[in-house]
N, C-alpha and C. Protein backbone atom coordinates (compact mmCIF):
# COMPACT_ATOMS: atom_id res chain seq x y z
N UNK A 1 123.36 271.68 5.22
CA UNK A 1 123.85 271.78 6.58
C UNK A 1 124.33 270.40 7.03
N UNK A 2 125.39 270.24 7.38
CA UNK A 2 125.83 268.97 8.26
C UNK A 2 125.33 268.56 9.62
N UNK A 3 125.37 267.28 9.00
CA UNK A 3 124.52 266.77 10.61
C UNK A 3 125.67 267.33 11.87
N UNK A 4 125.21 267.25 12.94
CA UNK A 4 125.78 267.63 14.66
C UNK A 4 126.27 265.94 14.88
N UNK A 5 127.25 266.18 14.81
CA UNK A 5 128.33 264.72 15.76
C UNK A 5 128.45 264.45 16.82
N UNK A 6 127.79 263.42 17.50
CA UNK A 6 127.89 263.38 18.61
C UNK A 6 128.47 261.88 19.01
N UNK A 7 128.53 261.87 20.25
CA UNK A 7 129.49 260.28 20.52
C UNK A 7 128.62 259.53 20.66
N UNK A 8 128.53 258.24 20.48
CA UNK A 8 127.70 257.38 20.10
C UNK A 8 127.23 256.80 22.51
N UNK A 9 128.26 256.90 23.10
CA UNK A 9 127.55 256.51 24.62
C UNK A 9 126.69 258.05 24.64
N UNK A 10 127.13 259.00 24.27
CA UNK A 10 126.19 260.31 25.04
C UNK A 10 124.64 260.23 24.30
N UNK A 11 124.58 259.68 22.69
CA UNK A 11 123.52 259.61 22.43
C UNK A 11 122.46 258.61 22.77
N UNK A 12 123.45 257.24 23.35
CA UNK A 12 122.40 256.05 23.71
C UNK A 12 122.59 255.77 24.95
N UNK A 13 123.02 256.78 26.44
CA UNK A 13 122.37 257.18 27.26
C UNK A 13 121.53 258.33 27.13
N UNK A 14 121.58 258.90 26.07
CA UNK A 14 120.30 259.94 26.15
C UNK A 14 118.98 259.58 25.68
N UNK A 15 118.98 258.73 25.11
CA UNK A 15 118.10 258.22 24.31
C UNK A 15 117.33 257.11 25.33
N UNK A 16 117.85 256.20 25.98
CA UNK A 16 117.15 255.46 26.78
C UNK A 16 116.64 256.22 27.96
N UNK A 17 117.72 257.38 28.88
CA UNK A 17 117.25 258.39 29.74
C UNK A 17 115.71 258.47 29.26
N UNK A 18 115.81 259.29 27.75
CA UNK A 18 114.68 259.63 27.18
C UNK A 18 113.03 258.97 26.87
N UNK A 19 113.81 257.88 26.88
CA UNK A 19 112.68 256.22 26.74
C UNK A 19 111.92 256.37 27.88
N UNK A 20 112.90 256.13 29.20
CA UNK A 20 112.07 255.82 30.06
C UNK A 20 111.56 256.82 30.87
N UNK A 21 111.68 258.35 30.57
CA UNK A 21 111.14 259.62 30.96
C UNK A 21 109.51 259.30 30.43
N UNK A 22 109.73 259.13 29.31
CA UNK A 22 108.32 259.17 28.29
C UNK A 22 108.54 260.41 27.54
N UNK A 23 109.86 260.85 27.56
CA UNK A 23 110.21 262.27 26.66
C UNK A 23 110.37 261.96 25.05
N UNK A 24 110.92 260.58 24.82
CA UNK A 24 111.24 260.49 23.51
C UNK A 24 109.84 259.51 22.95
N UNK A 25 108.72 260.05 22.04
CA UNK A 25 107.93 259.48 21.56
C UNK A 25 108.08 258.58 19.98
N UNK A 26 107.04 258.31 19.73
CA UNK A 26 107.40 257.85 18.16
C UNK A 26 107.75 259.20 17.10
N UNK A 27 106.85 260.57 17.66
CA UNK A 27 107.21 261.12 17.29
C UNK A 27 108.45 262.34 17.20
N UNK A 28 109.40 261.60 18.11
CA UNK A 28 110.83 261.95 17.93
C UNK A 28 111.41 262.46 16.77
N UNK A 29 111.91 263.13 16.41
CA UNK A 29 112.66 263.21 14.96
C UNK A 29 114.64 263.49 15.36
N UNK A 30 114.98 262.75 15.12
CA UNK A 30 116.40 262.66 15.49
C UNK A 30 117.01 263.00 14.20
N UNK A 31 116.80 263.25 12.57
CA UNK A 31 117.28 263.50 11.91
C UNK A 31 118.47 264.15 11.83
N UNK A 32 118.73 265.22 12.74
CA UNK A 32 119.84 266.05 12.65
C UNK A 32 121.05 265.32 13.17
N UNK A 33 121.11 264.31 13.80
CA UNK A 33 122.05 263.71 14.31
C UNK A 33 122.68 263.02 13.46
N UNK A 34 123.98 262.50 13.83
CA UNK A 34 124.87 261.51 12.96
C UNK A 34 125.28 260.49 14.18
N UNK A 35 125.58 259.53 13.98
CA UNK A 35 126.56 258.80 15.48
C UNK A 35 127.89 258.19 14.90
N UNK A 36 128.69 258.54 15.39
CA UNK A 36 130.10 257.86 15.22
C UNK A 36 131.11 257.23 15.91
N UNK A 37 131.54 256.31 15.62
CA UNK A 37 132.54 255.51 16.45
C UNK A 37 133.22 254.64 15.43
N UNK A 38 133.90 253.93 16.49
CA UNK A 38 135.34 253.08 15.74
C UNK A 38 134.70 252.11 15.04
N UNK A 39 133.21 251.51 15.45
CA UNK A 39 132.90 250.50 15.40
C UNK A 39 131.97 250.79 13.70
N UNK A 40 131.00 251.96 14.07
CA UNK A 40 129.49 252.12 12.88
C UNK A 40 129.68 253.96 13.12
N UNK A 41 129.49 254.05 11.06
CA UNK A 41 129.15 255.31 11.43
C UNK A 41 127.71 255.51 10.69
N UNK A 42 126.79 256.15 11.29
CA UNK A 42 125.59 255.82 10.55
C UNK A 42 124.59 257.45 10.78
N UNK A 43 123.46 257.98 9.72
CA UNK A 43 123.26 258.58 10.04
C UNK A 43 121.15 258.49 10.38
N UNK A 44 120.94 259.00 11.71
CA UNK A 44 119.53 258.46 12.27
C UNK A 44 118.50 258.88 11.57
N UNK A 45 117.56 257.70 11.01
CA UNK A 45 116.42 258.46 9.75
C UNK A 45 115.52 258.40 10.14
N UNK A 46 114.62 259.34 9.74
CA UNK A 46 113.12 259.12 10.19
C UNK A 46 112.38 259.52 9.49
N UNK A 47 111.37 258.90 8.94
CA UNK A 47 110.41 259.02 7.70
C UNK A 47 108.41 259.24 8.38
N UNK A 48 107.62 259.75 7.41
CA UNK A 48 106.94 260.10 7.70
C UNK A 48 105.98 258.80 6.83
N UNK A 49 104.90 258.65 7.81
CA UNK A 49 103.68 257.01 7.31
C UNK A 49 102.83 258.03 7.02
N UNK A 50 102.87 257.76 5.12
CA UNK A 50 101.92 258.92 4.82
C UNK A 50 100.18 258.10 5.41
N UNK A 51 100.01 257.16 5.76
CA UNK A 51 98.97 256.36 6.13
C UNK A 51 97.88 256.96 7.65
N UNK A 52 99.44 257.51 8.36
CA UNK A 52 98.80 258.05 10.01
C UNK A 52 99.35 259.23 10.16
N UNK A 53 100.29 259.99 9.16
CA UNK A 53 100.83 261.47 9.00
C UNK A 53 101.94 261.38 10.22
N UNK A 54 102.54 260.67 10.93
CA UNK A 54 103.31 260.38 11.73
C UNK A 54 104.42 259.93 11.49
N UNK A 55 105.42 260.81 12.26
CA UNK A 55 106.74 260.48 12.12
C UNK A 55 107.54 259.33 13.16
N UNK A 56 108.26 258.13 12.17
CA UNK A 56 108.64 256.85 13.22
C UNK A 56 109.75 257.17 12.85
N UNK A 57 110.85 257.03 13.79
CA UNK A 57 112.15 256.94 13.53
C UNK A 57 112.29 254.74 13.65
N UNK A 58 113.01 254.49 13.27
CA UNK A 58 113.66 253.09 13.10
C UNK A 58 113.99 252.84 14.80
N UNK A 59 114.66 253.38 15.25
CA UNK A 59 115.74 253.07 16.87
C UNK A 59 114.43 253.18 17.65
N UNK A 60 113.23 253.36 17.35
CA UNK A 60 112.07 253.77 18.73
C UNK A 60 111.24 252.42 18.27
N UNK A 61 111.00 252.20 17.34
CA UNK A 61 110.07 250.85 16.80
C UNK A 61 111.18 249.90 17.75
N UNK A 62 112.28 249.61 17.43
CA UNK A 62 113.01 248.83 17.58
C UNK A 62 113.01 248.62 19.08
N UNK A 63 113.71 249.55 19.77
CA UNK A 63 113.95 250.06 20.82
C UNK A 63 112.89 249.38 22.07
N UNK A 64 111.61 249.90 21.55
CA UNK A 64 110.20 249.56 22.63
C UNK A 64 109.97 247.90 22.72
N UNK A 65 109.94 247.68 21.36
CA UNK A 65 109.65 246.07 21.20
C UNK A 65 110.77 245.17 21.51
N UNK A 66 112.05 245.43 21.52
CA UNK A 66 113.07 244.94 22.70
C UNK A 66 112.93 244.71 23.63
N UNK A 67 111.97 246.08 23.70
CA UNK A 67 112.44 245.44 25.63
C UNK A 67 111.43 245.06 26.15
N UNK A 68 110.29 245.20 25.51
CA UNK A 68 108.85 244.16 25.83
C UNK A 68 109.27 243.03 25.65
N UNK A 69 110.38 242.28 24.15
CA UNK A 69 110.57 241.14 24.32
C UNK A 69 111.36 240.50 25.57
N UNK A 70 112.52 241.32 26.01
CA UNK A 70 113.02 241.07 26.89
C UNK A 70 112.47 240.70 28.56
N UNK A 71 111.38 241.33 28.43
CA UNK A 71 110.61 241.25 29.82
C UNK A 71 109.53 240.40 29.62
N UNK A 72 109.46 240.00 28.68
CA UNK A 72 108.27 238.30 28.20
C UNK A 72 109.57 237.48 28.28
N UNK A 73 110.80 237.74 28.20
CA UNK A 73 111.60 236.21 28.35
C UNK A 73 111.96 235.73 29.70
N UNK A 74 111.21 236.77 30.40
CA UNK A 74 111.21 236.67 31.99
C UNK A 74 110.41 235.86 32.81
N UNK A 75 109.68 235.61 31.94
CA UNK A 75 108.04 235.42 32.19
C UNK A 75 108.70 233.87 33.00
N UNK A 76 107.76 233.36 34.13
CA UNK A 76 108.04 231.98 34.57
C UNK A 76 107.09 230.63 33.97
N UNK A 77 107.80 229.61 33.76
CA UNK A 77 106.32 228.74 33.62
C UNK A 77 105.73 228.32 34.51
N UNK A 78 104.15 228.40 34.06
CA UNK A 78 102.56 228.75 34.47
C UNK A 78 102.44 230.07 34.28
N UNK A 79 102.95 230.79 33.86
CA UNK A 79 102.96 232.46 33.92
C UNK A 79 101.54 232.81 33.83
N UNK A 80 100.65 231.80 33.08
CA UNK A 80 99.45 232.44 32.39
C UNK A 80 98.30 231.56 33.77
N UNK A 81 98.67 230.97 34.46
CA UNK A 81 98.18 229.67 35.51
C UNK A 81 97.51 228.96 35.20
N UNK A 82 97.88 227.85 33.63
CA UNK A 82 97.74 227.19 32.90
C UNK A 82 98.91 226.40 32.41
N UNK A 83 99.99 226.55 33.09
CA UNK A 83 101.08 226.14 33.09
C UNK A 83 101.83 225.87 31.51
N UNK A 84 101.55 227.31 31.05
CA UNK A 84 102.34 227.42 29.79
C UNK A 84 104.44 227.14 30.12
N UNK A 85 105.03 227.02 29.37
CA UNK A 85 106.11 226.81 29.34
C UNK A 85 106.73 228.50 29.19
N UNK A 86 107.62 228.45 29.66
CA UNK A 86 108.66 229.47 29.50
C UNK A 86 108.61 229.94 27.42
N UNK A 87 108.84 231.10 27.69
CA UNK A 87 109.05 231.53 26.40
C UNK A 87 110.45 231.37 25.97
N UNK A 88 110.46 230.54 24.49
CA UNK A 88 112.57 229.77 24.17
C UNK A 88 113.05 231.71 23.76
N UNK A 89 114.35 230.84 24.14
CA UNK A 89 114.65 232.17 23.06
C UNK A 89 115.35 231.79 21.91
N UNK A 90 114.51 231.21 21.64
CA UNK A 90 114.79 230.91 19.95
C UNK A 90 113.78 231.99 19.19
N UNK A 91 112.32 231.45 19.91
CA UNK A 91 111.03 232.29 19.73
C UNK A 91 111.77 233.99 19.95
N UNK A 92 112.04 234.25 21.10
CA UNK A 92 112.64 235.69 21.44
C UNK A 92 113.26 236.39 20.25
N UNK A 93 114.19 235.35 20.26
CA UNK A 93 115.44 235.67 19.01
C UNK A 93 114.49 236.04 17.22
N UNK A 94 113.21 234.82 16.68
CA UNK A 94 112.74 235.36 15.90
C UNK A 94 111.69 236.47 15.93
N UNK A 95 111.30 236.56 17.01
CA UNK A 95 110.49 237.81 17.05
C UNK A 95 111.41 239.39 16.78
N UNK A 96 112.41 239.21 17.25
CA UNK A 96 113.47 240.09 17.26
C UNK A 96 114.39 240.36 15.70
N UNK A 97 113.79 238.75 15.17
CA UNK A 97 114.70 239.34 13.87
C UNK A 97 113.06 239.69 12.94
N UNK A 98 112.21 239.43 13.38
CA UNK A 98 111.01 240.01 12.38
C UNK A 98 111.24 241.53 12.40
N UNK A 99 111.02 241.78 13.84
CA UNK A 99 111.43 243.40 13.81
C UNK A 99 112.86 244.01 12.89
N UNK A 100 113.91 243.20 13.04
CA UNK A 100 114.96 243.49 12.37
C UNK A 100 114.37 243.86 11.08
N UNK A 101 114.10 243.32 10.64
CA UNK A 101 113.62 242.89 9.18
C UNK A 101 112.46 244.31 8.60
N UNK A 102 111.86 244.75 9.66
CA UNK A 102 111.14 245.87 9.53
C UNK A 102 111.72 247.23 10.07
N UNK A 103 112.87 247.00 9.80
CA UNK A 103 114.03 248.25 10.69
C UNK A 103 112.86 249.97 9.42
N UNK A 104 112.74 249.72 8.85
CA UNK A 104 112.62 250.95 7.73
C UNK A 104 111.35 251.05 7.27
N UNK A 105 110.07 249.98 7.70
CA UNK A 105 108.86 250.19 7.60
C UNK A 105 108.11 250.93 7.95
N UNK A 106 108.78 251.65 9.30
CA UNK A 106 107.87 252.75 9.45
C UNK A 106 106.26 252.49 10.18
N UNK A 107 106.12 251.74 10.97
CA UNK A 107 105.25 251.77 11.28
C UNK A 107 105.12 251.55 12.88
N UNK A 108 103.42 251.52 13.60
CA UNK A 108 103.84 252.04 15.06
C UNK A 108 104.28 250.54 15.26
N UNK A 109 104.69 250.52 16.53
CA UNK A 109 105.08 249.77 17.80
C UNK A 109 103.91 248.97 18.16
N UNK A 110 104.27 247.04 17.46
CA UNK A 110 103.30 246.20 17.52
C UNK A 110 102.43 246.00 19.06
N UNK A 111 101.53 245.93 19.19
CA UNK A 111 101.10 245.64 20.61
C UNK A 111 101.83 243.85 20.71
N UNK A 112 102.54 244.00 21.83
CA UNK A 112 103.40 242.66 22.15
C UNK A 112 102.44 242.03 23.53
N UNK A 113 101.68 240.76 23.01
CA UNK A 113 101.33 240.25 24.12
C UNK A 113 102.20 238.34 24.07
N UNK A 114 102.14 237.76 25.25
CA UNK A 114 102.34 236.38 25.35
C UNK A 114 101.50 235.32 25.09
N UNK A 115 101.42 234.25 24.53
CA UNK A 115 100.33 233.66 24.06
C UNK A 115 100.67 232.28 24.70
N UNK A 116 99.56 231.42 25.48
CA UNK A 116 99.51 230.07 25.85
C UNK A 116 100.63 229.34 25.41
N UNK A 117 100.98 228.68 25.36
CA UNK A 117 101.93 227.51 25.16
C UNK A 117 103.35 227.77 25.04
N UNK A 118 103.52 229.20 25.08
CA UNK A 118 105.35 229.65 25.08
C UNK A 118 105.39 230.68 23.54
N UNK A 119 104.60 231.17 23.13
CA UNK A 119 104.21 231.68 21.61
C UNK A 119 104.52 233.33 22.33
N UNK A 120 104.66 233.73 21.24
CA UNK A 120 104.21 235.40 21.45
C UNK A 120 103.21 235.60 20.49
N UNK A 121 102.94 237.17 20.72
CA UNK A 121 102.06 237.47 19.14
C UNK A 121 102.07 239.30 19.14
N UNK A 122 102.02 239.75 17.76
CA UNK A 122 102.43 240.88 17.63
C UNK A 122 100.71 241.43 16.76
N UNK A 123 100.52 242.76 17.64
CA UNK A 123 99.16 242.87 16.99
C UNK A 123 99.01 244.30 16.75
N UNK A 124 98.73 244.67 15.25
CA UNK A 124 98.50 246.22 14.92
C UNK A 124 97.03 246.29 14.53
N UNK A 125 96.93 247.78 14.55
CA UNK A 125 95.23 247.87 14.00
C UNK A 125 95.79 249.41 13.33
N UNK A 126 95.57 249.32 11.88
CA UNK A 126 95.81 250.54 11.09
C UNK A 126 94.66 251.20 10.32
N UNK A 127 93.46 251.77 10.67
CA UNK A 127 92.10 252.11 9.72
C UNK A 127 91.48 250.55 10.42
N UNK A 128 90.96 250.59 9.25
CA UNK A 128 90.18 249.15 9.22
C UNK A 128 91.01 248.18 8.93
N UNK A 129 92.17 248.12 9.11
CA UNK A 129 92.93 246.71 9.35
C UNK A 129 93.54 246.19 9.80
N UNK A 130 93.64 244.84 10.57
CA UNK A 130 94.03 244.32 11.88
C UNK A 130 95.03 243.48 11.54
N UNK A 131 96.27 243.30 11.73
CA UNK A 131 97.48 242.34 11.40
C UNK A 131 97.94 241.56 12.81
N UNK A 132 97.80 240.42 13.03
CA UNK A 132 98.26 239.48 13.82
C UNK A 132 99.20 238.41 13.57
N UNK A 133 100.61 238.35 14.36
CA UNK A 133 101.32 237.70 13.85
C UNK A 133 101.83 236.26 15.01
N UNK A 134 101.92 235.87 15.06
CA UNK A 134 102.25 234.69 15.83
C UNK A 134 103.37 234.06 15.79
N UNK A 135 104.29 233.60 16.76
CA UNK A 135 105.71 233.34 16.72
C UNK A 135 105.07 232.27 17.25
N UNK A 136 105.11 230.67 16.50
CA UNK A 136 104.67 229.15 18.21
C UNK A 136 106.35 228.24 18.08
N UNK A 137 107.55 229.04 17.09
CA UNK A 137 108.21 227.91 17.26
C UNK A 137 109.62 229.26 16.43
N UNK A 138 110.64 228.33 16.47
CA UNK A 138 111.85 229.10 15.99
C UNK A 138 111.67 229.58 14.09
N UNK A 139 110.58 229.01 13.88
CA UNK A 139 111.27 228.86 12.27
C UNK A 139 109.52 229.66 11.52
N UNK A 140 108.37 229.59 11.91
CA UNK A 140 107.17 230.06 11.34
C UNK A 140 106.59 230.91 12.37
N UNK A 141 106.11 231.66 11.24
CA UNK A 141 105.41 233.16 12.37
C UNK A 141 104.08 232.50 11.16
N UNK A 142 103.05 232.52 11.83
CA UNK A 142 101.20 232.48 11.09
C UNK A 142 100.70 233.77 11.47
N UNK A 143 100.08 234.29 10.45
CA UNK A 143 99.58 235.69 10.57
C UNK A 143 98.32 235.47 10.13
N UNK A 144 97.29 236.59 10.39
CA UNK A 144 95.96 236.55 10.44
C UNK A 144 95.59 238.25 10.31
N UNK A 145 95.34 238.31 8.61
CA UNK A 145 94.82 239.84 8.28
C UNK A 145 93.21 239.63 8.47
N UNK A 146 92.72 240.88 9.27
CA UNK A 146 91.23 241.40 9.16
C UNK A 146 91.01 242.28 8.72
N UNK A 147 89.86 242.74 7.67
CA UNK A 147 89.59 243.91 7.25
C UNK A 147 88.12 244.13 7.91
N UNK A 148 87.58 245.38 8.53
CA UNK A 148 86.38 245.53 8.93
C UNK A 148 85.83 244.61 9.42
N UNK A 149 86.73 244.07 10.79
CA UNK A 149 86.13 243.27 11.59
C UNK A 149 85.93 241.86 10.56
N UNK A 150 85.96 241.38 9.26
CA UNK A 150 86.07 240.26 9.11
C UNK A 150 87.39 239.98 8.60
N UNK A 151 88.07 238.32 9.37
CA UNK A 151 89.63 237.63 8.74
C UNK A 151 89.25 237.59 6.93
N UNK A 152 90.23 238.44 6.98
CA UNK A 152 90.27 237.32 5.18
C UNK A 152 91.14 236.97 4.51
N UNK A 153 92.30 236.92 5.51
CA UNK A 153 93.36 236.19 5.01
C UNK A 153 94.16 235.28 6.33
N UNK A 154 94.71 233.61 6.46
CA UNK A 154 95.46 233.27 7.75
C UNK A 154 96.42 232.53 6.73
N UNK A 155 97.57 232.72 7.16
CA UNK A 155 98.67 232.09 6.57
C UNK A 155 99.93 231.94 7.83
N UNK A 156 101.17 231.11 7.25
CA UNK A 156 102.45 231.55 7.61
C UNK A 156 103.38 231.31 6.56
N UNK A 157 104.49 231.68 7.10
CA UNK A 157 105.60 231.78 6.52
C UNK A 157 106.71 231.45 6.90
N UNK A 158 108.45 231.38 6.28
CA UNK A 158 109.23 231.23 7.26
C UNK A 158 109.77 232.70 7.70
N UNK A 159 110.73 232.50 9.08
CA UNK A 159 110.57 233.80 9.75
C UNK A 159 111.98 234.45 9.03
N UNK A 160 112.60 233.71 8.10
CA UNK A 160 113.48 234.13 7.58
C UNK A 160 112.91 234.87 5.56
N UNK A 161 112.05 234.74 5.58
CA UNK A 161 111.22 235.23 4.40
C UNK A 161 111.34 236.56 4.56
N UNK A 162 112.39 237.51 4.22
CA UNK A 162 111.89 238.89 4.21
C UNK A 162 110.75 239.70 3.15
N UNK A 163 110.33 238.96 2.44
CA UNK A 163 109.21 239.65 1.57
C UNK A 163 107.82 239.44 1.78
N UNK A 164 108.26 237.95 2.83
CA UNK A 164 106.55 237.49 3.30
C UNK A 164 106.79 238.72 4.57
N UNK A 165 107.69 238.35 5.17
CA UNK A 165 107.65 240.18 6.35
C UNK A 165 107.10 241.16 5.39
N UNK A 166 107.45 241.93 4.59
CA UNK A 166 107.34 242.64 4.26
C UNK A 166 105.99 243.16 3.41
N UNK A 167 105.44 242.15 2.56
CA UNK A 167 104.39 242.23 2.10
C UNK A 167 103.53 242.40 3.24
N UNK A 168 103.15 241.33 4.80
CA UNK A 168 102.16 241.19 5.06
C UNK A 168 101.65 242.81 5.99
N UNK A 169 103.20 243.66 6.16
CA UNK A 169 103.00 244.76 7.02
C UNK A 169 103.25 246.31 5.78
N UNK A 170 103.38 245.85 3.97
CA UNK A 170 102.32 246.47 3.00
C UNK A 170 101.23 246.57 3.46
N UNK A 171 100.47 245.24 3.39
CA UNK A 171 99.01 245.00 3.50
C UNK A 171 98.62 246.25 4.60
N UNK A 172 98.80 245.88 5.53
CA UNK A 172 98.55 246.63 7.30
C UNK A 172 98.16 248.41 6.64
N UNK A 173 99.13 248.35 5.92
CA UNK A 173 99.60 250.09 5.91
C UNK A 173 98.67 250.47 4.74
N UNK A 174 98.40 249.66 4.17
CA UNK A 174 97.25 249.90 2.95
C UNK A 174 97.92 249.81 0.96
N UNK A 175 98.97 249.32 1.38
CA UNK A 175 100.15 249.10 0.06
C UNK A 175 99.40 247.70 -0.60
């Protein structure tokens, strides 16, 4: 069966409509769709984490953690009333390409909090294991795996490393 064609503004005002209803979840399945234009023609995938039996589409991971980043680049300095600095958007920009980088991983939507000094940090908990990632500058994200409540692994990497991405959110998922 061929995918249903639709125009690429009717699907991404429907889709954000949908965001901010709380209608479109992680477990969305947009499969049947295609989007086309002059620009990308692409067709929307969504795979199942045999880990949580849940279906993530790519555009909803992406999608959520956008715009959390976008509303931490808002943030003023002292935000925290400790007079942290404004968050760069350099930091913005690599947090944004980590996610890039995990367009097809499949997994949920990092808890996005702001961290002292202008840092972000991205935090999952999958079973018994806790992945923390830390953005303090344009170029290294330091991550910090826990298993059962004890660390047993802290490292970083550069944020342009797609295999150190990729391995450390294996680990998370149980790979």
């Amino acid at each position: 069966m061929a995918p249903n064609v639709i125009d690429n503004t009717i699907l991404l005002s429907n889709c954000v409509a949908a965001l901010s209803s709380g209608a479109l979840t992680n477990e969305a399945i947009l499969s049947d769709y295609s989007v086309n234009s002059e620009q990308y023609s692409y067709q929307v995938e969504y795979a199942e984490d045999s880990t949580t039996n849940r279906r993530y589409t790519a555009s909803s991971l992406i999608e959520k953690a956008i715009d959390t980043l976008e509303e931490l680049s808002r943030l003023p300095v002292g935000w925290d009333s400790y007079g942290s600095p404004r968050i760069s958007d350099d930091i913005i920009d690599a947090a944004k390409n980590f996610l890039g980088q995990l367009e097809y991983e499949y997994v949920e939507v990092p808890h996005i909090i702001p961290i002292s000094g202008g840092g972000i940090q991205f935090e999952w908990q999958v079973g018994d294991r806790e992945l923390e990632l830390e953005f303090i500058d344009s170029v290294t994200i330091s991550f910090l795996k826990v298993r059962n409540d004890e660390p047993i692994e802290e490292n970083q990497f550069n944020r342009n490393d797609f295999n150190a991405s990729r391995n450390v959110i294996q680990w998370l998922k149980g790979f």
